[in-house]
PDB file of N, CA and C in Angstrom:
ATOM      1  N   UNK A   1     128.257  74.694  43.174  1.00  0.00           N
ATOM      2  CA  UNK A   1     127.871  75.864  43.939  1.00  0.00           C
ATOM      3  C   UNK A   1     127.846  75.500  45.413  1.00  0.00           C
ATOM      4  N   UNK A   2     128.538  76.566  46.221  1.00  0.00           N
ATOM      5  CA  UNK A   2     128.166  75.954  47.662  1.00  0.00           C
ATOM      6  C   UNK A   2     126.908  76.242  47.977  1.00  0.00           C
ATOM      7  N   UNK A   3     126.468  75.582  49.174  1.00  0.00           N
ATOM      8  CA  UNK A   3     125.352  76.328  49.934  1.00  0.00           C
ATOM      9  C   UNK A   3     125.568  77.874  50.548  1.00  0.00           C
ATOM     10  N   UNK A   4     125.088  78.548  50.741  1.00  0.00           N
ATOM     11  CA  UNK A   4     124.939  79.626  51.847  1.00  0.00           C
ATOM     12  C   UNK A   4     125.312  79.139  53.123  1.00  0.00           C
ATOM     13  N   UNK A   5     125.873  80.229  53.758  1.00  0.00           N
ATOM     14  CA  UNK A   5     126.229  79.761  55.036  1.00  0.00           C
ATOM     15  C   UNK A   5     124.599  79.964  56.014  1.00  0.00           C
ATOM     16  N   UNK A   6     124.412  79.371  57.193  1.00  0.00           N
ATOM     17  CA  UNK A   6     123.388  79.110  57.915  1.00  0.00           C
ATOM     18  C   UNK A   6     123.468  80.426  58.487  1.00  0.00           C
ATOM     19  N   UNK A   7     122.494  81.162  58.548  1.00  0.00           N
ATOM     20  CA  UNK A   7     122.282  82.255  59.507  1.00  0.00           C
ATOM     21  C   UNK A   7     122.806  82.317  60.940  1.00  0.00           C
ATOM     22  N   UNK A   8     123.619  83.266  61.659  1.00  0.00           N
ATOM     23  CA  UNK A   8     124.170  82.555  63.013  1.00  0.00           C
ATOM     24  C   UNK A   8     122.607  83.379  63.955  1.00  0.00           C
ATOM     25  N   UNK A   9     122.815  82.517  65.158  1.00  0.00           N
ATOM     26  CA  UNK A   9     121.773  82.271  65.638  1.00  0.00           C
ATOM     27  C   UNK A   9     121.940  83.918  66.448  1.00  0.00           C
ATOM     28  N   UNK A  10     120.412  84.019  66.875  1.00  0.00           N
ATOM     29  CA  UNK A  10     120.187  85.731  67.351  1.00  0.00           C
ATOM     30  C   UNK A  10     121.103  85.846  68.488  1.00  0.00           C
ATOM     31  N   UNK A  11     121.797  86.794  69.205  1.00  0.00           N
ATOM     32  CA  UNK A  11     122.739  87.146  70.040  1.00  0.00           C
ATOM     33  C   UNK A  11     121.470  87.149  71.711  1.00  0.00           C
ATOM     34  N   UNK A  12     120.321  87.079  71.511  1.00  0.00           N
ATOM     35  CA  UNK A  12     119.616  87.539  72.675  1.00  0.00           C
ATOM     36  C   UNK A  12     118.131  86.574  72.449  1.00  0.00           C
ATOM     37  N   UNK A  13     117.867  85.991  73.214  1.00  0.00           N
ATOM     38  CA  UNK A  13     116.625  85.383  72.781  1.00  0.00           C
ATOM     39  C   UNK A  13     115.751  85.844  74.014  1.00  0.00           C
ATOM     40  N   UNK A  14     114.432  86.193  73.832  1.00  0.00           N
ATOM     41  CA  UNK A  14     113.452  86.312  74.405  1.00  0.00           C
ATOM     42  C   UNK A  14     113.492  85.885  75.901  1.00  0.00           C
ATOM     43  N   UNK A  15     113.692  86.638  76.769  1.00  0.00           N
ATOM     44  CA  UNK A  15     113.277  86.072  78.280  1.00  0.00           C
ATOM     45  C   UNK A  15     114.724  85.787  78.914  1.00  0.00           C
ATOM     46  N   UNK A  16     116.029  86.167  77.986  1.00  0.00           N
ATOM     47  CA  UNK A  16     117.713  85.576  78.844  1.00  0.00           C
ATOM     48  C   UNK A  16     117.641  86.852  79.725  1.00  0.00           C
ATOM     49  N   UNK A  17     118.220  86.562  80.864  1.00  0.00           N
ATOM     50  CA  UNK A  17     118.894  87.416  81.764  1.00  0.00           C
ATOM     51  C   UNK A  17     120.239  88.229  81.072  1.00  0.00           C
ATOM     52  N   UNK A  18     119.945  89.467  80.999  1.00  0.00           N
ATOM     53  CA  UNK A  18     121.107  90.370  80.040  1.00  0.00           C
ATOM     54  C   UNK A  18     121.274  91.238  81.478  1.00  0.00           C
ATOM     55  N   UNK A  19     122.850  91.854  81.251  1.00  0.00           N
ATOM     56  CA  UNK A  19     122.823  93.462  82.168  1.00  0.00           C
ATOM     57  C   UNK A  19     123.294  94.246  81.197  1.00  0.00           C
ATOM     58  N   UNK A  20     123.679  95.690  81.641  1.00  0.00           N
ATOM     59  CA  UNK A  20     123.508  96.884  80.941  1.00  0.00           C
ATOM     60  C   UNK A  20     124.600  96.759  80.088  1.00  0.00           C
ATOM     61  N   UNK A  21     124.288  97.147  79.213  1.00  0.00           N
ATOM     62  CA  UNK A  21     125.629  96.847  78.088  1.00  0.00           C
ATOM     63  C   UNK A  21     124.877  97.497  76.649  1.00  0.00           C
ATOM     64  N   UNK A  22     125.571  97.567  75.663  1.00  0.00           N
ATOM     65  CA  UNK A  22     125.555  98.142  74.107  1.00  0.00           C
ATOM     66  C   UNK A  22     124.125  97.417  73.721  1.00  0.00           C
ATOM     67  N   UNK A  23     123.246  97.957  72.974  1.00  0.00           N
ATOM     68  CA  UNK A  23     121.449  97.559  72.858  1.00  0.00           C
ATOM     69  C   UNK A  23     120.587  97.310  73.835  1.00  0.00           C
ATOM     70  N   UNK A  24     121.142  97.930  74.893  1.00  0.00           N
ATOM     71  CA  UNK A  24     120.074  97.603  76.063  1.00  0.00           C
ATOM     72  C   UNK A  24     119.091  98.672  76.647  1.00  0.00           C
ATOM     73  N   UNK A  25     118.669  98.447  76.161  1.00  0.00           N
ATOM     74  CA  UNK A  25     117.278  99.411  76.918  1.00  0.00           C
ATOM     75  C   UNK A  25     116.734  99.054  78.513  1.00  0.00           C
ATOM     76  N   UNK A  26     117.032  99.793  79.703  1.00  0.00           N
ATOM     77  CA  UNK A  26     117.407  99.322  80.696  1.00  0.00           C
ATOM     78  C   UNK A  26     115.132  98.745  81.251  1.00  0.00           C
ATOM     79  N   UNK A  27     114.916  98.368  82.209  1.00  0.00           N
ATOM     80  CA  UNK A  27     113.605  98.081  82.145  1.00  0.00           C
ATOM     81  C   UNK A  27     113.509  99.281  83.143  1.00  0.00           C
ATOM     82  N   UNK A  28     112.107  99.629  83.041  1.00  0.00           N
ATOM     83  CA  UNK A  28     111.443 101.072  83.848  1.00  0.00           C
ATOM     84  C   UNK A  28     110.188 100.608  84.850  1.00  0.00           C
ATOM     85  N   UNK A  29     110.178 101.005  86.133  1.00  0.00           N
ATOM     86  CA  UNK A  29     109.150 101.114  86.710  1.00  0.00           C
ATOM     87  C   UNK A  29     108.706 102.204  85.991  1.00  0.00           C
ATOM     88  N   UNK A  30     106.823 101.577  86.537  1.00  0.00           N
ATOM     89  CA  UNK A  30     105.601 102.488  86.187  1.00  0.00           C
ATOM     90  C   UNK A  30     105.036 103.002  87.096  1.00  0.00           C
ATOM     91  N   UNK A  31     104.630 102.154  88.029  1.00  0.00           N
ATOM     92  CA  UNK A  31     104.053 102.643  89.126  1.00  0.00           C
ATOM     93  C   UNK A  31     104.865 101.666  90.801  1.00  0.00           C
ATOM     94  N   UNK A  32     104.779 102.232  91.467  1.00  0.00           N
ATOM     95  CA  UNK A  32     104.901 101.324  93.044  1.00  0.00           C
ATOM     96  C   UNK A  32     103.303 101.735  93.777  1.00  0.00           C
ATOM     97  N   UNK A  33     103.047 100.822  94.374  1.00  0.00           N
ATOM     98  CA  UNK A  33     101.985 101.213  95.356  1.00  0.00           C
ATOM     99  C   UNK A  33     102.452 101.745  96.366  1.00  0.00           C
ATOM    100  N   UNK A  34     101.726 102.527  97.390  1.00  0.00           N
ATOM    101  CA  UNK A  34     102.482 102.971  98.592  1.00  0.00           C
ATOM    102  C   UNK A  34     102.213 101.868  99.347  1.00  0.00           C
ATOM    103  N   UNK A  35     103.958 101.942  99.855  1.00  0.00           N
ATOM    104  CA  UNK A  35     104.028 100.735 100.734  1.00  0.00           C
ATOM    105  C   UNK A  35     103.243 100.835 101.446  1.00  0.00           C
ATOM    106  N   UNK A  36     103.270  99.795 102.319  1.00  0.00           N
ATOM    107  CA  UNK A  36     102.773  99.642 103.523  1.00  0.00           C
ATOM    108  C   UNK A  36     103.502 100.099 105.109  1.00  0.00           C
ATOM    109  N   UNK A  37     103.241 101.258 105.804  1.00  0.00           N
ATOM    110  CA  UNK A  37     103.847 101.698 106.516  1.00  0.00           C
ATOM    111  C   UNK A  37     103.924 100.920 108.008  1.00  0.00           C
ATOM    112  N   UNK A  38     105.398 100.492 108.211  1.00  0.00           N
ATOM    113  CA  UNK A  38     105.190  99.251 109.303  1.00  0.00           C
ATOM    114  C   UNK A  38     104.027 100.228 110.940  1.00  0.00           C
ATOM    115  N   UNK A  39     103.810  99.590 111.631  1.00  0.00           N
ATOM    116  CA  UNK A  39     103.212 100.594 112.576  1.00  0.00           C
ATOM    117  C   UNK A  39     104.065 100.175 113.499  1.00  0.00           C
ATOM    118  N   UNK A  40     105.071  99.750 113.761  1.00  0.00           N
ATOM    119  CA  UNK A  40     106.317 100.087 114.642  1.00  0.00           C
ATOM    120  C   UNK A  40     106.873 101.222 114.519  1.00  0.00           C
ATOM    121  N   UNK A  41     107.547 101.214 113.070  1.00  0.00           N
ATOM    122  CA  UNK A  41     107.726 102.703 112.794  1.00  0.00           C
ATOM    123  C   UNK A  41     106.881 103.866 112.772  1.00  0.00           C
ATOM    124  N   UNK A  42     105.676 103.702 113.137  1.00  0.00           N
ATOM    125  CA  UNK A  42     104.720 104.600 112.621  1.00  0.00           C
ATOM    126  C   UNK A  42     105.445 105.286 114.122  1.00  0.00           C
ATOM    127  N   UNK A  43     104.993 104.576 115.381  1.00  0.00           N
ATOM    128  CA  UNK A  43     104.716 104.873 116.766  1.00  0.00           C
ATOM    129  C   UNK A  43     106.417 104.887 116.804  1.00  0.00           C
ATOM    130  N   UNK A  44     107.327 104.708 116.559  1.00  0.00           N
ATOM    131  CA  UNK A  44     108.797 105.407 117.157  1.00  0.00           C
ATOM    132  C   UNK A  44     109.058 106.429 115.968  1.00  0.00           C
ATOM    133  N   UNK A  45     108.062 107.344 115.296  1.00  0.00           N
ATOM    134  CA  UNK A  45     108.396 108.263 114.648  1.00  0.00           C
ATOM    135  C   UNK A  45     109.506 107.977 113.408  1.00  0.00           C
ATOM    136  N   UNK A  46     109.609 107.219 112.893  1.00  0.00           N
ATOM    137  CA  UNK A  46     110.929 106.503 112.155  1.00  0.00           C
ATOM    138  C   UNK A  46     110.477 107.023 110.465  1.00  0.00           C
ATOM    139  N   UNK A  47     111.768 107.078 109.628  1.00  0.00           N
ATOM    140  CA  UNK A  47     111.531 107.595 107.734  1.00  0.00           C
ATOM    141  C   UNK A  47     112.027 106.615 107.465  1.00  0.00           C
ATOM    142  N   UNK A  48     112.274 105.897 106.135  1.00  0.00           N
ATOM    143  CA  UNK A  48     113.518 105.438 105.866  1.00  0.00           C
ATOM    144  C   UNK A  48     113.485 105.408 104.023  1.00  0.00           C
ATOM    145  N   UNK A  49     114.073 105.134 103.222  1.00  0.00           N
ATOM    146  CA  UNK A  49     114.437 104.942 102.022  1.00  0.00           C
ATOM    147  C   UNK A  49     115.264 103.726 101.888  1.00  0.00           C
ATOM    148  N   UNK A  50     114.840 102.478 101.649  1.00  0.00           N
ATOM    149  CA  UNK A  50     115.312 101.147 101.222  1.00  0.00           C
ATOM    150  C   UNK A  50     115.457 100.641 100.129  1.00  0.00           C
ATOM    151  N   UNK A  51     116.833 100.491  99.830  1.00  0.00           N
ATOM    152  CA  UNK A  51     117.352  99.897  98.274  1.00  0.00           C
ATOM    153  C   UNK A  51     116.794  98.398  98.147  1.00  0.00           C
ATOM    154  N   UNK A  52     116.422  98.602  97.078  1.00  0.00           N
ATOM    155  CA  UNK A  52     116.315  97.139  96.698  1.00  0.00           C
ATOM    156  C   UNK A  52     116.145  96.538  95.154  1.00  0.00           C
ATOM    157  N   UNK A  53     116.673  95.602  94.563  1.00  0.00           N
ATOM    158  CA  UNK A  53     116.900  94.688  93.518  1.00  0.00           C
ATOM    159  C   UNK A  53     116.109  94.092  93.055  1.00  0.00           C
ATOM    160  N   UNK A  54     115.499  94.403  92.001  1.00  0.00           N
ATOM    161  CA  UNK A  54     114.108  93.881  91.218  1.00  0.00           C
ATOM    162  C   UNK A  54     114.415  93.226  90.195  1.00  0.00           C
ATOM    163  N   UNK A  55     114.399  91.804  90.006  1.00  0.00           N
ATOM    164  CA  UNK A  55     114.657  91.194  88.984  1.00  0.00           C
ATOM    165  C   UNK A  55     113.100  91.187  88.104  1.00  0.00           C
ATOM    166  N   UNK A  56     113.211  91.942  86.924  1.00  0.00           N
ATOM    167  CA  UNK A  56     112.096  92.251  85.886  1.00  0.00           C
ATOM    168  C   UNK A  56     111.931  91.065  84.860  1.00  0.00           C
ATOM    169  N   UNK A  57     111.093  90.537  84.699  1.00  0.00           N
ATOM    170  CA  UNK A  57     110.586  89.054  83.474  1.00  0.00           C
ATOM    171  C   UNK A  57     110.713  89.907  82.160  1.00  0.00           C
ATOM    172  N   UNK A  58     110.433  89.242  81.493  1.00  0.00           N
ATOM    173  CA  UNK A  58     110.384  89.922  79.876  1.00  0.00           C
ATOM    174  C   UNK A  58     108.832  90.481  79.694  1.00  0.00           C
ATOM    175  N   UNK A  59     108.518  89.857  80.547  1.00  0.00           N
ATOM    176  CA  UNK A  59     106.595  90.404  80.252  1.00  0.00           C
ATOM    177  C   UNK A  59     106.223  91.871  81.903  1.00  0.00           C
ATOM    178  N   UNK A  60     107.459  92.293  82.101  1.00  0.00           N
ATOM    179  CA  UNK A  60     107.512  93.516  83.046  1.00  0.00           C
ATOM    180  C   UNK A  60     107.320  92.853  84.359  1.00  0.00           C
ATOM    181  N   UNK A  61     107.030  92.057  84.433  1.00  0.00           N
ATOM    182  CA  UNK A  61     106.566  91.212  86.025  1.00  0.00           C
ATOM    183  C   UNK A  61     107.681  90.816  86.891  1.00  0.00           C
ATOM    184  N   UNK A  62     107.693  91.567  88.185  1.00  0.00           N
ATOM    185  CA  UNK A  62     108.861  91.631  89.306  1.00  0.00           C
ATOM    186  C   UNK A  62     109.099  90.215  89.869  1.00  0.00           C
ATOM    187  N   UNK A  63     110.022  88.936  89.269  1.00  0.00           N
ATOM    188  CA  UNK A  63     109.821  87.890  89.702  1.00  0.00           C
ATOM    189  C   UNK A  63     110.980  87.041  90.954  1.00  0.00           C
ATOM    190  N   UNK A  64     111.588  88.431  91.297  1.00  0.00           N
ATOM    191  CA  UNK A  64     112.791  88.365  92.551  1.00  0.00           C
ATOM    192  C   UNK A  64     113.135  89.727  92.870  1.00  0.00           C
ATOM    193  N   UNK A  65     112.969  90.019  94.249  1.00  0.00           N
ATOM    194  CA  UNK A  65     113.282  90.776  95.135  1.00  0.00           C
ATOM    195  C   UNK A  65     114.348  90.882  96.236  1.00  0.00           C
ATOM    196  N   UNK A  66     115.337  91.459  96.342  1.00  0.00           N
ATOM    197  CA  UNK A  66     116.614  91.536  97.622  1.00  0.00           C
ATOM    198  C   UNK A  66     117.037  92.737  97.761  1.00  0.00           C
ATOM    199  N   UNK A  67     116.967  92.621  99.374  1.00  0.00           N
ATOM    200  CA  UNK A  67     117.983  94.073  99.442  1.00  0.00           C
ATOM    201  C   UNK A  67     119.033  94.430  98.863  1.00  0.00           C
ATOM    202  N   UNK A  68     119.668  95.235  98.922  1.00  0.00           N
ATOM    203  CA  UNK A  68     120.503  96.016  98.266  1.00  0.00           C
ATOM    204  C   UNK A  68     121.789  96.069  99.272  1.00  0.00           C
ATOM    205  N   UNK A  69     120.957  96.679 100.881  1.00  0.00           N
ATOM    206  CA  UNK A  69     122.367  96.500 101.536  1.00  0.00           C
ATOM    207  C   UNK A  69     122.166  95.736 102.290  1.00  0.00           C
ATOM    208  N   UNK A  70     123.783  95.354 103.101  1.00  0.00           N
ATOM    209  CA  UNK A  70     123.375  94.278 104.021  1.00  0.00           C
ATOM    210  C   UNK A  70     122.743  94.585 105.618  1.00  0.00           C
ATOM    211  N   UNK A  71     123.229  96.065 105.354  1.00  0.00           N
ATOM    212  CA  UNK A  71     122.590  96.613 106.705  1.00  0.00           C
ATOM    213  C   UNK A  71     120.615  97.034 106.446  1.00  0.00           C
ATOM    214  N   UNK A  72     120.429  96.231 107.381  1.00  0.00           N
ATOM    215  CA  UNK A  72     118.490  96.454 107.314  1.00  0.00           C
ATOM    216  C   UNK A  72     118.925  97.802 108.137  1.00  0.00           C
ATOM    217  N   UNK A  73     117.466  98.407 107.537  1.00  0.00           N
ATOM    218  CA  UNK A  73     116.617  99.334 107.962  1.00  0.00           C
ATOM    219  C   UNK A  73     115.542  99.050 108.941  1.00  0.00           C
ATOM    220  N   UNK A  74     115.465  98.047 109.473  1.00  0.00           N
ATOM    221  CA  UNK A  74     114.626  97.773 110.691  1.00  0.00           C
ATOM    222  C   UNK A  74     113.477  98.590 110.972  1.00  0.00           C
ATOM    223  N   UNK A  75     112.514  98.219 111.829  1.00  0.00           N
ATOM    224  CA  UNK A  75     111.149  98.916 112.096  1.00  0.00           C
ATOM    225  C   UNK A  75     110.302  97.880 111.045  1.00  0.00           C
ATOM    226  N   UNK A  76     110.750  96.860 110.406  1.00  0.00           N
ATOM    227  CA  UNK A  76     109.281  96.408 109.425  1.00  0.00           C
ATOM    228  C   UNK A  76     109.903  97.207 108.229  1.00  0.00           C
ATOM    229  N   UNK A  77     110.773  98.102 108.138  1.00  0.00           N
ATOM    230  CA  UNK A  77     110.918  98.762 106.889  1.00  0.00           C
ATOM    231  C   UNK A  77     111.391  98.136 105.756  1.00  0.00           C
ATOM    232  N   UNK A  78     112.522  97.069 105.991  1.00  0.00           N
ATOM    233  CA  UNK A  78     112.763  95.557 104.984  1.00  0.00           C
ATOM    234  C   UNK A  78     111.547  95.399 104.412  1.00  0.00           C
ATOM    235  N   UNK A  79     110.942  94.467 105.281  1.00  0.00           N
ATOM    236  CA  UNK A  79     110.002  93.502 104.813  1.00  0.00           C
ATOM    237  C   UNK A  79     108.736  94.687 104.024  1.00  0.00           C
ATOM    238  N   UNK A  80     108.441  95.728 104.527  1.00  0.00           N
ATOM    239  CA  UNK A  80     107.353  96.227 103.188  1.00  0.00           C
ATOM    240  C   UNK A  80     108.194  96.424 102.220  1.00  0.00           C
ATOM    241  N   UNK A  81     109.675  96.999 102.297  1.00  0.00           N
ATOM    242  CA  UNK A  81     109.946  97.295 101.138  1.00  0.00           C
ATOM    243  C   UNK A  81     109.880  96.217  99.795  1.00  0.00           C
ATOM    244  N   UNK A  82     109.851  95.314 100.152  1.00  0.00           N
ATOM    245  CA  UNK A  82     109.811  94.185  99.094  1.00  0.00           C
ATOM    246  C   UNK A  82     109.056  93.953  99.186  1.00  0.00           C
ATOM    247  N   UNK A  83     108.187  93.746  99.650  1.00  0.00           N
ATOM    248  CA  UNK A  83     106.185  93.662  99.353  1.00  0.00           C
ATOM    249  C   UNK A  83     105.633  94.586  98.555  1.00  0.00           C
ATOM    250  N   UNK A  84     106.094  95.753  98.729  1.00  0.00           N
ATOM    251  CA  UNK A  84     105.899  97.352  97.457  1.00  0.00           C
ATOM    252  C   UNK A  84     106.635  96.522  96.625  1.00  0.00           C
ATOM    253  N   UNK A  85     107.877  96.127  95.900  1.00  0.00           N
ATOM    254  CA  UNK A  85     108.641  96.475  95.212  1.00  0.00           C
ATOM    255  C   UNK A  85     107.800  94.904  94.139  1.00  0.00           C
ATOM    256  N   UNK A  86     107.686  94.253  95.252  1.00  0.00           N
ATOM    257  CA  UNK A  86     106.958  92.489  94.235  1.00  0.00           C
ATOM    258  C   UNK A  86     105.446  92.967  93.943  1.00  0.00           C
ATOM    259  N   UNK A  87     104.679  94.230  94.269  1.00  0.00           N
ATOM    260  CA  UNK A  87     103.486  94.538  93.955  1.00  0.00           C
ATOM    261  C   UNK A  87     103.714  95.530  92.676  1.00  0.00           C
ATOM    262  N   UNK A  88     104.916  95.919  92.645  1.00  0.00           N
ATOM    263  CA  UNK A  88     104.647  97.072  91.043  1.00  0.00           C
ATOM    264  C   UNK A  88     105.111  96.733  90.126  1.00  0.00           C
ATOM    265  N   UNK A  89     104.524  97.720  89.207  1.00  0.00           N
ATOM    266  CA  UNK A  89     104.414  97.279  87.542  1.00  0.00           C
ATOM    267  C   UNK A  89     105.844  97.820  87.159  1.00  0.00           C
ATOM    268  N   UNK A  90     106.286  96.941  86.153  1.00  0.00           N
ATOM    269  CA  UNK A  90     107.414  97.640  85.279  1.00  0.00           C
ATOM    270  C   UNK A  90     107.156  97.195  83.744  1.00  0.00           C
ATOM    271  N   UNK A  91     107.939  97.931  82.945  1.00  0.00           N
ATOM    272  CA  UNK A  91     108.009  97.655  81.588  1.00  0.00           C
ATOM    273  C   UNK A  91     109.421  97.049  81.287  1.00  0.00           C
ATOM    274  N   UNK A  92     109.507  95.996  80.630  1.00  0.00           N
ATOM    275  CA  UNK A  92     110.529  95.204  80.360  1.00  0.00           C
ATOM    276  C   UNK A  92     111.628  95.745  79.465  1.00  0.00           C
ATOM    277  N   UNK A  93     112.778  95.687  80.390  1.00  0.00           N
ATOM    278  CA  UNK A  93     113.848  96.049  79.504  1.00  0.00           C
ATOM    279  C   UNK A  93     113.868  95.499  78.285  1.00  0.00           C
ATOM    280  N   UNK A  94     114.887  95.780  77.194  1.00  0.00           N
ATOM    281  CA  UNK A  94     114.989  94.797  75.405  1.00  0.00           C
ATOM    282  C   UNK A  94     116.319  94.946  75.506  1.00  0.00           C
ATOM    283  N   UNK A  95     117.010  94.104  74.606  1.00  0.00           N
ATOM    284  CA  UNK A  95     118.032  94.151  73.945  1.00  0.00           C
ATOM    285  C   UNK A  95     117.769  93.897  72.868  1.00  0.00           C
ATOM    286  N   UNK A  96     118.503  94.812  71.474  1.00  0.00           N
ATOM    287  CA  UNK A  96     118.114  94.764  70.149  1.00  0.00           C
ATOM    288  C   UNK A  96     116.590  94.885  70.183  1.00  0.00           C
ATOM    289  N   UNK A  97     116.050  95.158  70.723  1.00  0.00           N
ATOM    290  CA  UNK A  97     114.480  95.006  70.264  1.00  0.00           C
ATOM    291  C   UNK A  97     113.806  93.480  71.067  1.00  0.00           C
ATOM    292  N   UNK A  98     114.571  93.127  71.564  1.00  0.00           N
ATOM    293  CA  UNK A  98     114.151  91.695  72.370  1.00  0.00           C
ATOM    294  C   UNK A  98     114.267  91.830  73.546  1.00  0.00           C
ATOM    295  N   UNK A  99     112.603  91.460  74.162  1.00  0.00           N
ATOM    296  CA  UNK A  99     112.219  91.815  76.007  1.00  0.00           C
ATOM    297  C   UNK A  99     113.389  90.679  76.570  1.00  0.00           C
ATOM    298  N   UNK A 100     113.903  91.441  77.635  1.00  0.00           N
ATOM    299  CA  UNK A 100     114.709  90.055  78.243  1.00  0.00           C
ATOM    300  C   UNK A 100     113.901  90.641  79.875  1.00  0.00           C
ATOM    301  N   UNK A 101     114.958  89.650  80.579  1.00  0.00           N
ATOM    302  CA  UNK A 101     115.388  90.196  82.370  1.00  0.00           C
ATOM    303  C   UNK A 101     115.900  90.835  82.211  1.00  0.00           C
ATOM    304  N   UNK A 102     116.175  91.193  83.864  1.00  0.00           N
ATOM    305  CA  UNK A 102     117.606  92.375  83.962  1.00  0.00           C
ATOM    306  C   UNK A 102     116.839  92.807  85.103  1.00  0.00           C
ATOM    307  N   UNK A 103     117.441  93.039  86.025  1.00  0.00           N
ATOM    308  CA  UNK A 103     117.806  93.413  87.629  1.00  0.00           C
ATOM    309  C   UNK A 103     118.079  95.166  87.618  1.00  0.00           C
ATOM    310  N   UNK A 104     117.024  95.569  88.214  1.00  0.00           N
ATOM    311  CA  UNK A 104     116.960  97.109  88.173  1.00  0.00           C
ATOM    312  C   UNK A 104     116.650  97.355  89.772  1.00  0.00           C
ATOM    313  N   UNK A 105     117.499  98.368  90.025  1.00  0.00           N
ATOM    314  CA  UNK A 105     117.532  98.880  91.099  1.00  0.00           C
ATOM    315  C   UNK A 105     116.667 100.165  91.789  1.00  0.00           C
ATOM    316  N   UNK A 106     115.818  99.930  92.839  1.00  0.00           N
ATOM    317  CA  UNK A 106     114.108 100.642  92.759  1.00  0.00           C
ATOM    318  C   UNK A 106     114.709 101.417  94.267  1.00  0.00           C
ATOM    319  N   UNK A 107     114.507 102.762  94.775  1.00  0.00           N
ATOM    320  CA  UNK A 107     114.677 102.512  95.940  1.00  0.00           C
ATOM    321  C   UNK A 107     113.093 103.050  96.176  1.00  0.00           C
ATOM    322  N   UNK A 108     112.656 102.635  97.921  1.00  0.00           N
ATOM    323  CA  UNK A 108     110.859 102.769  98.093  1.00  0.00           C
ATOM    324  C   UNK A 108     111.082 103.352  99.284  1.00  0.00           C
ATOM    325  N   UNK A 109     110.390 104.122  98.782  1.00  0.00           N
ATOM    326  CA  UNK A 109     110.930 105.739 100.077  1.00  0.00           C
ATOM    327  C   UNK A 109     109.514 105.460 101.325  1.00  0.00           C
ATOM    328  N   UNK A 110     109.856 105.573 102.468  1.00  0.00           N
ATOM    329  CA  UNK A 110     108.452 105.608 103.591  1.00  0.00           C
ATOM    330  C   UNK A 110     108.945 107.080 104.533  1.00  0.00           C
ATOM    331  N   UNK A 111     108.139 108.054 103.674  1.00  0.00           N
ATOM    332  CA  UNK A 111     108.455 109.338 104.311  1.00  0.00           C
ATOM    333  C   UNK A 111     107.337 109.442 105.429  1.00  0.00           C
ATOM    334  N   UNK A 112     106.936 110.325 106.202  1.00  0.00           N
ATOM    335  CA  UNK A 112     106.344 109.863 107.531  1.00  0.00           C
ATOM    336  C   UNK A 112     104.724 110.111 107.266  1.00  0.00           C
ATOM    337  N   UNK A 113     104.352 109.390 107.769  1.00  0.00           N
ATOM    338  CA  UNK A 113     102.822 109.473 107.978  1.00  0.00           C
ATOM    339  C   UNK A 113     101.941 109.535 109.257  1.00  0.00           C
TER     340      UNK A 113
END
């Protein structure tokens, strides 16, 4: 009698960096805090909406942040935007049912105050 063949090993293990593709459940922000509004911009009247790249852990936790474009938004508006974006909660994307990473794209709006 032969043996059984060995089970092949799971396609996704806990915590790999996956992108969007077939079983992927993409990861979701929950909340952002409101940024922090630079006070440069406050005093030259300035808005802006800044893209930026949230690399999500398997346990929802934002553990890399980068802009999106290469052109800044200047006024301080960069730098909160990734201070909001490394302060909020997300829920971890899965594949098959398994939390991985995965790089989700947040944009953090500073409408005027």
């Amino acid at each position: 009698m032969t043996p059984a063949p060995a089970p092949a090993a799971p396609e996704v293990r806990l915590g790999d960096l996956v992108q969007m593709g077939p079983g992927v459940v993409n990861a979701k922000m929950i909340s952002i805090p409101n940024p922090r509004f630079p006070e440069i911009a406050k005093r030259a009247n300035k808005t802006a909406v800044v893209p930026v790249s949230v690399l999500v852990d398997e346990n929802g936790r934002p553990t890399e942040v980068r802009l999106r474009d290469a052109k800044k938004a200047g006024f301080g508006f960069d730098e909160a935007a990734i201070d909001a974006a490394k302060r909020a909660t997300f829920s971890p994307g899965t594949k098959n049912g398994v939390r991985i990473k995965m790089w989700l794209n947040v944009a953090v709006n500073f409408g005027q105050q």
